[in-house]
C-alpha atoms as a PDB file:
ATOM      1  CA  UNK A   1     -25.815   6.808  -5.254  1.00  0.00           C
ATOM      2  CA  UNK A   2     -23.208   4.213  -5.569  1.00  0.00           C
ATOM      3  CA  UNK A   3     -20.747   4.362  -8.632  1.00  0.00           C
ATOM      4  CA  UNK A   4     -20.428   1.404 -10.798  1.00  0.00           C
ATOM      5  CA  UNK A   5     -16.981   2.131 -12.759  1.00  0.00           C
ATOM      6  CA  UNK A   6     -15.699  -1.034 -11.306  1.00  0.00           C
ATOM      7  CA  UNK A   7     -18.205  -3.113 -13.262  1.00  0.00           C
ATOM      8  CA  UNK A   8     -17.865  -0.152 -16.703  1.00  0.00           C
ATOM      9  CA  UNK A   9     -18.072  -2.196 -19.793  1.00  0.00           C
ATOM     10  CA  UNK A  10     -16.284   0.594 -21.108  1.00  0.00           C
ATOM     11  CA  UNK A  11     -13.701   0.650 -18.325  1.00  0.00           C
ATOM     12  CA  UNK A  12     -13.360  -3.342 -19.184  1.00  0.00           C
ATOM     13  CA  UNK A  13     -12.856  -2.340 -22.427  1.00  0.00           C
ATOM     14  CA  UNK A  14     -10.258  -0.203 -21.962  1.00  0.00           C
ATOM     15  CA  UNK A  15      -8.741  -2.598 -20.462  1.00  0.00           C
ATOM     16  CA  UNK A  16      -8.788  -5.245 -23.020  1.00  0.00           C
ATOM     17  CA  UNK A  17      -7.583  -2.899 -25.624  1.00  0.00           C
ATOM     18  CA  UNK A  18      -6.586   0.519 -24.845  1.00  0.00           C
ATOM     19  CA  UNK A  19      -6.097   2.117 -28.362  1.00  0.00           C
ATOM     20  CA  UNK A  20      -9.715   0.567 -29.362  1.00  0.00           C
ATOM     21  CA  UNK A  21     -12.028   3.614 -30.024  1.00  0.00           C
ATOM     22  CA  UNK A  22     -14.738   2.852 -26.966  1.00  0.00           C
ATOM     23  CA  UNK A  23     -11.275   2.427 -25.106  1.00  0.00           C
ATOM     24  CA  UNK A  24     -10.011   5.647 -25.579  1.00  0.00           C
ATOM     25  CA  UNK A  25     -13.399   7.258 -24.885  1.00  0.00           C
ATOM     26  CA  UNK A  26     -13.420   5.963 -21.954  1.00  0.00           C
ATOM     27  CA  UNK A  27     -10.117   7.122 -20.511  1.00  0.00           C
ATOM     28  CA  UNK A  28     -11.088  10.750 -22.596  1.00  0.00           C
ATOM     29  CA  UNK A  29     -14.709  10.897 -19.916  1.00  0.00           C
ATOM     30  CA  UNK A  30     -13.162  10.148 -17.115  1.00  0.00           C
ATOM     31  CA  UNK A  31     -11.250  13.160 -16.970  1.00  0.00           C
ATOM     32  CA  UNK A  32     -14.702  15.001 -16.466  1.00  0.00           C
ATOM     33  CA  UNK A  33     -16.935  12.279 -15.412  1.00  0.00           C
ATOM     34  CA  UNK A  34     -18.999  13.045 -11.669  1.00  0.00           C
ATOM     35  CA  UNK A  35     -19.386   9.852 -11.215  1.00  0.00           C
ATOM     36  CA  UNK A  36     -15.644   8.334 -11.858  1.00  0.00           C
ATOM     37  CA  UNK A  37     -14.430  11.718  -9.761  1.00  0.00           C
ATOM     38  CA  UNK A  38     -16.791  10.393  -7.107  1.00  0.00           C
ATOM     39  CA  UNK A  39     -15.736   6.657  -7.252  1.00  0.00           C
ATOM     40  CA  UNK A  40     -12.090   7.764  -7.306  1.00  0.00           C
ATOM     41  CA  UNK A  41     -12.671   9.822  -4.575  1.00  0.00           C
ATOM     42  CA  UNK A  42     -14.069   6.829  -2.157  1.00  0.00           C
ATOM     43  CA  UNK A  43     -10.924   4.547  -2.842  1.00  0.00           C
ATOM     44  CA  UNK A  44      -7.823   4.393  -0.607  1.00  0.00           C
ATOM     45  CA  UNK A  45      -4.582   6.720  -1.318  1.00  0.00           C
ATOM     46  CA  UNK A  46      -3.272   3.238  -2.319  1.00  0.00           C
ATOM     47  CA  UNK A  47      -5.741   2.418  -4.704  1.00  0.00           C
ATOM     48  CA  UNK A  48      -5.829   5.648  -5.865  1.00  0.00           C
ATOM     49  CA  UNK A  49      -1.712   5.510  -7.177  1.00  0.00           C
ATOM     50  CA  UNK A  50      -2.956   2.244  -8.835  1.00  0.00           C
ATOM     51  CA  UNK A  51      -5.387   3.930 -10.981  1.00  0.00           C
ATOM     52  CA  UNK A  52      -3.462   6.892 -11.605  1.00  0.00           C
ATOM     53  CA  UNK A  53      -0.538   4.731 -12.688  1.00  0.00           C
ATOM     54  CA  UNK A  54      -2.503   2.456 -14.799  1.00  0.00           C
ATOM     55  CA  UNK A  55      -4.871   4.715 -16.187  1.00  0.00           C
ATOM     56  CA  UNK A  56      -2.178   7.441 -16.561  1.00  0.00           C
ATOM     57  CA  UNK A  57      -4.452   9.916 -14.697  1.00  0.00           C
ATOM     58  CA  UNK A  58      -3.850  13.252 -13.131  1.00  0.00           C
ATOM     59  CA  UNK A  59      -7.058  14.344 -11.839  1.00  0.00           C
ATOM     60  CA  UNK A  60      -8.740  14.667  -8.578  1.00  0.00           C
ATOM     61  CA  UNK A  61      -6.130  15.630  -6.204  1.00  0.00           C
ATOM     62  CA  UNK A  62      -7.334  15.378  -2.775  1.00  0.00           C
END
């Protein structure tokens, strides 16, 4: 099944306005989310230090 957190209306929310409540949900599920772990897992070491730098993320270790 292919992962949609590129196109998240959260995620885009998030990214509008980080300290907005469905903003911080968002970064708050994807620290257990299947389907952001699988999505994260399918990018490129270089896309994943993106992420982790602009999400502040420390999940998912490969």
């Amino acid at each position: 099944m292919e992962q949609k957190c590129s196109e998240c209306p959260l995620r885009a929310k998030y990214d509008r306005k980080p300290g907005s409540l469905a903003g911080r949900f968002w970064r708050w599920h994807i620290n257990f989310c299947p389907g952001w772990k699988a999505y994260f897992t399918t990018l490129t070491p270089e896309e994943q230090l993106m992420l982790r730098e602009k999400y502040h993320f420390k999940k998912h270790y490969a």
